[in-house]
N, C-alpha and C. Protein backbone atom coordinates (compact mmCIF):
# COMPACT_ATOMS: atom_id res chain seq x y z
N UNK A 1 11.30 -2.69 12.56
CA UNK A 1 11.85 -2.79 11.24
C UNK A 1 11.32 -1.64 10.40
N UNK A 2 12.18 -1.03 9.78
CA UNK A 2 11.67 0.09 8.77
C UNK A 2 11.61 -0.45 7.56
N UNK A 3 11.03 0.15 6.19
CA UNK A 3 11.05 -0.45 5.28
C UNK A 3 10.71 1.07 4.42
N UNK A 4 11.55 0.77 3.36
CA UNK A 4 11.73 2.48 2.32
C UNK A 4 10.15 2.27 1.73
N UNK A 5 9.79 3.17 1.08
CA UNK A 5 8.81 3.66 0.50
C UNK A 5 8.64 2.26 -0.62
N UNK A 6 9.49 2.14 -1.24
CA UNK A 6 9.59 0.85 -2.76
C UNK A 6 8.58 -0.52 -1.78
N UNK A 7 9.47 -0.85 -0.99
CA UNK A 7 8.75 -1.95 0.00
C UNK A 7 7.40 -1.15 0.49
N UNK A 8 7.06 -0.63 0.97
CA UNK A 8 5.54 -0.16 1.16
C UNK A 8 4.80 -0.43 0.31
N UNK A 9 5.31 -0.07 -0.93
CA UNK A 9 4.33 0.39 -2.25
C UNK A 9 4.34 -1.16 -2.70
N UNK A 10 5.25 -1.83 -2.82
CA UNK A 10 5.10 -3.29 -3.42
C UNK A 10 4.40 -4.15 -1.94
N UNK A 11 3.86 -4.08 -0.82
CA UNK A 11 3.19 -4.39 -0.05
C UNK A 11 1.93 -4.03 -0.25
N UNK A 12 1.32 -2.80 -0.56
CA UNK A 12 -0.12 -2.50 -0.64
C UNK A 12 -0.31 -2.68 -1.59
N UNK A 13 0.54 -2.94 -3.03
CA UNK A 13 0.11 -3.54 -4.15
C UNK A 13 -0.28 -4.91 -4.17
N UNK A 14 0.64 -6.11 -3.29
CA UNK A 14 0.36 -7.43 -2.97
C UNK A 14 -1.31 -7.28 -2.26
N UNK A 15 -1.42 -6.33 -1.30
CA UNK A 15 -2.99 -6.41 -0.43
C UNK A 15 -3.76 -6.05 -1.63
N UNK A 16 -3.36 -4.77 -2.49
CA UNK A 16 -4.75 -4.43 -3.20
C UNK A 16 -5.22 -6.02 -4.40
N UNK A 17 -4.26 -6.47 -4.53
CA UNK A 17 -4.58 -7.58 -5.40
C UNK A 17 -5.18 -8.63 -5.23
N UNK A 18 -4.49 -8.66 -3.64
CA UNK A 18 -4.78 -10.07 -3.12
C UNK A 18 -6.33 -9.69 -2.55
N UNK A 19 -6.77 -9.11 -2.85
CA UNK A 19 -8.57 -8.56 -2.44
C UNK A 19 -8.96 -8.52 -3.35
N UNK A 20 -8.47 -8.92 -4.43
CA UNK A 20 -9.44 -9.10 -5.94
C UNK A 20 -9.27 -10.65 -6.17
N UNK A 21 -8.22 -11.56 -5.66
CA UNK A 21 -7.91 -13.06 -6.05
C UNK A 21 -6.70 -13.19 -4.98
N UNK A 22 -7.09 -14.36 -4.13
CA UNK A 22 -6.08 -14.70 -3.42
C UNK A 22 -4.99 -15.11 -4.17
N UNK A 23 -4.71 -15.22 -5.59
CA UNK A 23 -3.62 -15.52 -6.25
C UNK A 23 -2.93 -14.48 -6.82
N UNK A 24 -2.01 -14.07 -6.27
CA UNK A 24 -0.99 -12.98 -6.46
C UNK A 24 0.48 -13.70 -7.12
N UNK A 25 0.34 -13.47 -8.27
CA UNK A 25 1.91 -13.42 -8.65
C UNK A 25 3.43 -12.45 -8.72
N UNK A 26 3.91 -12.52 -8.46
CA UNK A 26 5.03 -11.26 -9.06
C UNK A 26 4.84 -10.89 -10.46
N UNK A 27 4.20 -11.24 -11.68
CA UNK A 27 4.26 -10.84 -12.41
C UNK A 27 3.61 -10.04 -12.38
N UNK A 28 2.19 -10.08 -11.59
CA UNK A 28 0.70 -9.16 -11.52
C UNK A 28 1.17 -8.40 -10.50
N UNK A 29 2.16 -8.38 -9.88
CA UNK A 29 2.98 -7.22 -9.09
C UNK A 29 3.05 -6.13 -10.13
N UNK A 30 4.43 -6.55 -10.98
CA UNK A 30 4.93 -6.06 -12.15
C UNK A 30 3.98 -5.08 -12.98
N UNK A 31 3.28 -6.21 -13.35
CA UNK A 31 2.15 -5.31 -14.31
C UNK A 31 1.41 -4.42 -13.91
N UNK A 32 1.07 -4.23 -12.49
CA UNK A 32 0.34 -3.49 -11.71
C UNK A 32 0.88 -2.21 -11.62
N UNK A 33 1.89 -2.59 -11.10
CA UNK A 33 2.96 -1.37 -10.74
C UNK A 33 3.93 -0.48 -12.22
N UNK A 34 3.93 -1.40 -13.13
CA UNK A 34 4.82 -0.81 -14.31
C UNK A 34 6.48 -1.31 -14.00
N UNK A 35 6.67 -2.61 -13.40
CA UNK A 35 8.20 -2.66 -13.16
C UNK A 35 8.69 -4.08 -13.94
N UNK A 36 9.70 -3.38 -13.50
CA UNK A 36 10.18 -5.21 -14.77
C UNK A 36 10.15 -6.03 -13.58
N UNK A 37 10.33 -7.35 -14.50
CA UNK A 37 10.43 -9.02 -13.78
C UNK A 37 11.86 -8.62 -12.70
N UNK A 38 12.65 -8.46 -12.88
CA UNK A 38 14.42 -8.08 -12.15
C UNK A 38 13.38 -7.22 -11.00
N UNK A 39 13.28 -6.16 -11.51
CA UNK A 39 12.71 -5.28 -9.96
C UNK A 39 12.26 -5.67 -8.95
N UNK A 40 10.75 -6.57 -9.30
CA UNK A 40 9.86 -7.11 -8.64
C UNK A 40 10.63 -8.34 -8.01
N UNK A 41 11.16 -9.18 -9.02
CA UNK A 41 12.32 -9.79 -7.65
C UNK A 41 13.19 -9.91 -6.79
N UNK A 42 13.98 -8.72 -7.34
CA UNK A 42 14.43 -8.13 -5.93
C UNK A 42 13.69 -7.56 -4.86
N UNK A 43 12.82 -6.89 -4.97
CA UNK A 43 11.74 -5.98 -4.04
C UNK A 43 11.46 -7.32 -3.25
N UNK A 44 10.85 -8.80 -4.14
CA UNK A 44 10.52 -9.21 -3.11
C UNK A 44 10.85 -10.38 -2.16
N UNK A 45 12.38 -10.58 -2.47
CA UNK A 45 13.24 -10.91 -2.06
C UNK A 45 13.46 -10.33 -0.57
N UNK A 46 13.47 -9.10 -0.92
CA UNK A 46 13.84 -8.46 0.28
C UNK A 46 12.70 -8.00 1.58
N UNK A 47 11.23 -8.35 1.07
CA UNK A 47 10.42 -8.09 1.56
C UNK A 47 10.38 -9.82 2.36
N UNK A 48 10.65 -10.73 1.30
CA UNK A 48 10.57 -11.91 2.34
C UNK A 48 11.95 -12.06 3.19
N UNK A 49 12.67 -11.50 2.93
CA UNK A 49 13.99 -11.68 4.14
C UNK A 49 13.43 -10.83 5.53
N UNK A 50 12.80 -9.97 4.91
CA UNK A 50 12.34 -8.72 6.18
C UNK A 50 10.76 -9.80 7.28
N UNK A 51 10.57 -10.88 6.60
CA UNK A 51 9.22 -11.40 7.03
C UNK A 51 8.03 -11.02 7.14
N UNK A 52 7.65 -10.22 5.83
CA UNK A 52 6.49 -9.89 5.49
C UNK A 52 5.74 -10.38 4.42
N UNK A 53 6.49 -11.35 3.30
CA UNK A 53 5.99 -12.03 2.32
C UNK A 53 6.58 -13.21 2.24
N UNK A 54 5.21 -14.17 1.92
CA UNK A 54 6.15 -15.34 1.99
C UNK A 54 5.68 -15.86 0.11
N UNK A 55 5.99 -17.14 -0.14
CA UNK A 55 5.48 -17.51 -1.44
C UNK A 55 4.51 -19.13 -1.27
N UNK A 56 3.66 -19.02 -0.97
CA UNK A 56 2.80 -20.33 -1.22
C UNK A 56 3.39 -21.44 -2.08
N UNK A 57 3.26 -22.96 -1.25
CA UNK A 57 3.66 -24.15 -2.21
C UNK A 57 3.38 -23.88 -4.16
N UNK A 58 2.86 -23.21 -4.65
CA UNK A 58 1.89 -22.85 -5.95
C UNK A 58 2.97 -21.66 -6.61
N UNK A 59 3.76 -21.20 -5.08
CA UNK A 59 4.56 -19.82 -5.94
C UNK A 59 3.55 -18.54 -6.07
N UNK A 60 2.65 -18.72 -5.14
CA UNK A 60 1.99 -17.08 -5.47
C UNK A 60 1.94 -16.55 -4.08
N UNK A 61 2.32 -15.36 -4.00
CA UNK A 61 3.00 -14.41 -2.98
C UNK A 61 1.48 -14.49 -1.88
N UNK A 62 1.56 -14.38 -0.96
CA UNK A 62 1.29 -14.17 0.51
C UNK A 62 1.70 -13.13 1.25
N UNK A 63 0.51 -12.10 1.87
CA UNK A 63 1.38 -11.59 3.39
C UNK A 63 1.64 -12.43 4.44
N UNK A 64 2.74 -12.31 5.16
CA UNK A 64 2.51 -12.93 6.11
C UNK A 64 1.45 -11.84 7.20
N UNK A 65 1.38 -12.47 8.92
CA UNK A 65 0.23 -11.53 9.39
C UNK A 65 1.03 -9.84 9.64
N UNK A 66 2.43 -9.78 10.06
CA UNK A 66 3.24 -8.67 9.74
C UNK A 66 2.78 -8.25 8.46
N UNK A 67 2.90 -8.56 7.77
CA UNK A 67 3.24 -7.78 6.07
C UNK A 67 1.69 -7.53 5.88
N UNK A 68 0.99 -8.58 6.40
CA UNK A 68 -0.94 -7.78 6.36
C UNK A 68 -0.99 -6.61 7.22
N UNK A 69 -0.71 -6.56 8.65
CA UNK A 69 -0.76 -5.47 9.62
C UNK A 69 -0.48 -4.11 8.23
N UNK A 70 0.99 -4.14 8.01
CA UNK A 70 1.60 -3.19 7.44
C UNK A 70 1.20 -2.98 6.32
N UNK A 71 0.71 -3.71 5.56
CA UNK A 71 0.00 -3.30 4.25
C UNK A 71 -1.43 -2.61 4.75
N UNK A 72 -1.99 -3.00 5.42
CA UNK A 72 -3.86 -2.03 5.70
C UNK A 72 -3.53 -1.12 6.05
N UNK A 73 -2.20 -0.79 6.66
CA UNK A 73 -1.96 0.55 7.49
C UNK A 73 -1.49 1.31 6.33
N UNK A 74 -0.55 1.26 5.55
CA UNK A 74 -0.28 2.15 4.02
C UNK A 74 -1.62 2.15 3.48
N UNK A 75 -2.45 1.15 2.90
CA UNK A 75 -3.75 1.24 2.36
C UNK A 75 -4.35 2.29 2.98
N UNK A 76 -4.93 2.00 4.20
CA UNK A 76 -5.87 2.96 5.04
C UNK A 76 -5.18 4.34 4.63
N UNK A 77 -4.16 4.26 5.24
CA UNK A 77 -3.46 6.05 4.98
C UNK A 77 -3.41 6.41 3.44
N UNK A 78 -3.01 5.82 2.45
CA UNK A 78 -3.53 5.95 1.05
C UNK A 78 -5.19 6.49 1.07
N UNK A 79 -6.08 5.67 1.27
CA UNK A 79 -7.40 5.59 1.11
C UNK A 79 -7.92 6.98 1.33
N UNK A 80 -7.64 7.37 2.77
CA UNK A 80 -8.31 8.31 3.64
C UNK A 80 -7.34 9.55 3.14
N UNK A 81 -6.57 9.59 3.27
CA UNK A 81 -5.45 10.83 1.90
C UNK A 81 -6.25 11.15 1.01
N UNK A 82 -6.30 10.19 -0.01
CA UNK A 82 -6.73 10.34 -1.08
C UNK A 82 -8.19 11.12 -1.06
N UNK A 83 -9.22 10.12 -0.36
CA UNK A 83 -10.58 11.35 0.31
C UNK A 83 -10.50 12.29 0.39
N UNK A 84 -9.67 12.76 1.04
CA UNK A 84 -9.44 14.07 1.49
C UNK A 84 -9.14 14.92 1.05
N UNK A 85 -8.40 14.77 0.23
CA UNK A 85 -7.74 15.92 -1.08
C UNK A 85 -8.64 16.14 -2.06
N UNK A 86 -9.29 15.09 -2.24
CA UNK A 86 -10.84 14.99 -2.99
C UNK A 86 -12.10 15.96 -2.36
N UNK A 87 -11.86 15.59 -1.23
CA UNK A 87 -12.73 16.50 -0.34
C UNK A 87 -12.78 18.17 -0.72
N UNK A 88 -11.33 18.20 -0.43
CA UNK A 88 -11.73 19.58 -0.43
C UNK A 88 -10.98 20.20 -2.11
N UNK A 89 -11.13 19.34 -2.99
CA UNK A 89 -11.26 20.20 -4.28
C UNK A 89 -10.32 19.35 -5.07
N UNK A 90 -9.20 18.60 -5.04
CA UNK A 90 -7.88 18.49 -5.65
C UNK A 90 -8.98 17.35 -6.72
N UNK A 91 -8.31 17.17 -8.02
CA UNK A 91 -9.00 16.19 -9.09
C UNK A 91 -8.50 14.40 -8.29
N UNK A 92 -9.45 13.73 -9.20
CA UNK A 92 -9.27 12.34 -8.72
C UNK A 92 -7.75 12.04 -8.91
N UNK A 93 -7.09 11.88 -9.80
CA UNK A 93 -5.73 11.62 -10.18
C UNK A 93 -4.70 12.34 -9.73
N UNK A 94 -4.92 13.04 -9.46
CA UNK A 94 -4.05 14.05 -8.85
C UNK A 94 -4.09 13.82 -7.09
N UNK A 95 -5.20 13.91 -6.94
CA UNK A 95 -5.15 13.19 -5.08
C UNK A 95 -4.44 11.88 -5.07
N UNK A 96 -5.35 10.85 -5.97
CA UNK A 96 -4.54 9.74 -6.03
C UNK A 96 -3.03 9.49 -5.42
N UNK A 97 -2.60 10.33 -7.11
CA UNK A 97 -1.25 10.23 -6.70
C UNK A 97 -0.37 11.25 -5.64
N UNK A 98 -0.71 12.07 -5.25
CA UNK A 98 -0.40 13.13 -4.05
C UNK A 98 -0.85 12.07 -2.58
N UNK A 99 -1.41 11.06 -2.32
CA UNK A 99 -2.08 10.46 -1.42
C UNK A 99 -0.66 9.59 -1.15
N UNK A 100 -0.12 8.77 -2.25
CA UNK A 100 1.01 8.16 -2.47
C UNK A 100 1.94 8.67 -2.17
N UNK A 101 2.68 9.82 -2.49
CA UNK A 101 3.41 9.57 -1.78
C UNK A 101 3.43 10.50 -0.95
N UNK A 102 2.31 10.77 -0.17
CA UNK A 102 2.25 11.54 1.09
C UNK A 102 1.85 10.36 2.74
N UNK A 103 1.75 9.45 2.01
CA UNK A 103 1.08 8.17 2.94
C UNK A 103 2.40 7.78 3.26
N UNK A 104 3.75 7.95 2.85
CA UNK A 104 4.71 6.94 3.33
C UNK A 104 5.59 8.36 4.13
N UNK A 105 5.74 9.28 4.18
CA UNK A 105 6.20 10.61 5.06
C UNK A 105 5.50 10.93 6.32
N UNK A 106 4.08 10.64 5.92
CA UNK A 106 3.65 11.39 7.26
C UNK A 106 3.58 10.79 8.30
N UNK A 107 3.78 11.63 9.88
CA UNK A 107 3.95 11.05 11.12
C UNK A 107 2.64 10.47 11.25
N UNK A 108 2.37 9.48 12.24
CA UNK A 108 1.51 8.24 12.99
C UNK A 108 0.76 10.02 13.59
N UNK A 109 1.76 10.72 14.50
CA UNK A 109 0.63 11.37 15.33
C UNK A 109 -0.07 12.80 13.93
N UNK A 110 0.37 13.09 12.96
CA UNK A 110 -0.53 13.94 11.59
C UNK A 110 -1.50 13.39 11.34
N UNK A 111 -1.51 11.47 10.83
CA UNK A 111 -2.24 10.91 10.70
C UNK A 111 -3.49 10.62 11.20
N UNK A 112 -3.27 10.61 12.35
CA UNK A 112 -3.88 9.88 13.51
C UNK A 112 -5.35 11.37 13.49
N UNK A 113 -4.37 12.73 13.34
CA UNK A 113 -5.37 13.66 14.17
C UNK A 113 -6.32 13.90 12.36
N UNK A 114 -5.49 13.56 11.57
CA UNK A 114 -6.53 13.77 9.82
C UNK A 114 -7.71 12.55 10.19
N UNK A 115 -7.16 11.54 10.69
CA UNK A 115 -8.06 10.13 10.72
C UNK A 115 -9.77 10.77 11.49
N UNK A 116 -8.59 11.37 12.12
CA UNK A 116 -9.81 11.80 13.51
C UNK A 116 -10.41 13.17 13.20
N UNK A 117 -9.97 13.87 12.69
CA UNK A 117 -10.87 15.11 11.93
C UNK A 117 -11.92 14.36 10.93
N UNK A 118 -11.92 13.69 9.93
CA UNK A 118 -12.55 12.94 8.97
C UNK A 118 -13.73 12.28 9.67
N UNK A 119 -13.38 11.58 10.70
CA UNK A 119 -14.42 10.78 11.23
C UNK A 119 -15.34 11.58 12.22
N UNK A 120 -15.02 12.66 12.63
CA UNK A 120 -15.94 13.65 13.22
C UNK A 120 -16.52 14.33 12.38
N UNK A 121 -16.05 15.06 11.38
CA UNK A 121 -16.57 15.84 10.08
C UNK A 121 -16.99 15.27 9.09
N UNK A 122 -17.12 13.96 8.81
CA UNK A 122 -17.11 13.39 8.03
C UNK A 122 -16.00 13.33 6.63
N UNK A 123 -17.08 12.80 5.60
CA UNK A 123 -16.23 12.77 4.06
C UNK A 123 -17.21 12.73 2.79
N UNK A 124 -17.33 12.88 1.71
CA UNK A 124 -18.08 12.73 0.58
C UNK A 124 -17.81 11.42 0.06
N UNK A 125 -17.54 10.66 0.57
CA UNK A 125 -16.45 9.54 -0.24
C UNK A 125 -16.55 8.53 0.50
């Protein structure tokens, strides 16, 4: 299953939250992200048709173990991006967001060999 960049980004937003309070709403989607109430329910509409989010008896969003797999894997590649550009000079905000949307383009095997340069050479970070 593929899933566009919008679904990525509203997936690692559900993980980054849901690691501060297992209670995730769509609204704290919303607010997180800057999107209206309409957006966020469609996004995640379509993220639970795809079977990666489900909604708890309570109504507060869940990965399922798919939609966890796939969310640590955008995170991680966010994370270690972001290091890196940091690493070698780029400002915090600016990696940040260059990390974003360079995490949802790049190939498994680019990744894989940055993952593996980093962890031999280390990182400041």
């Amino acid at each position: 299953m593929t899933i566009r960049e919008s679904g990525e980004m509203y997936l690692e937003t559900i993980y980054v939250l849901s690691q501060k309070s297992p209670d995730v709403r769509s609204i704290d989607v919303g607010a997180y992200m800057g999107y209206s109430k309409p957006s966020v329910s469609r996004a995640i509409g379509l993220l639970k048709n795809d079977g990666l989010v489900r909604t708890d008896e309570k109504g507060y969003l869940k990965l399922t173990t798919l939609g966890e797999e796939r969310a640590k894997m955008i995170y991680e590649r966010h994370s270690l991006l972001s290091r890196l550009l940091i690493n070698i000079g780029v400002d915090e905000q600016t990696a940040e967001e260059d990390a974003c949307r360079i995490e949802h383009y790049i190939s498994e095997k680019t990744f894989e060999a940055i993952k593996a340069h980093v962890n031999k050479y280390g990182s400041k970070r």
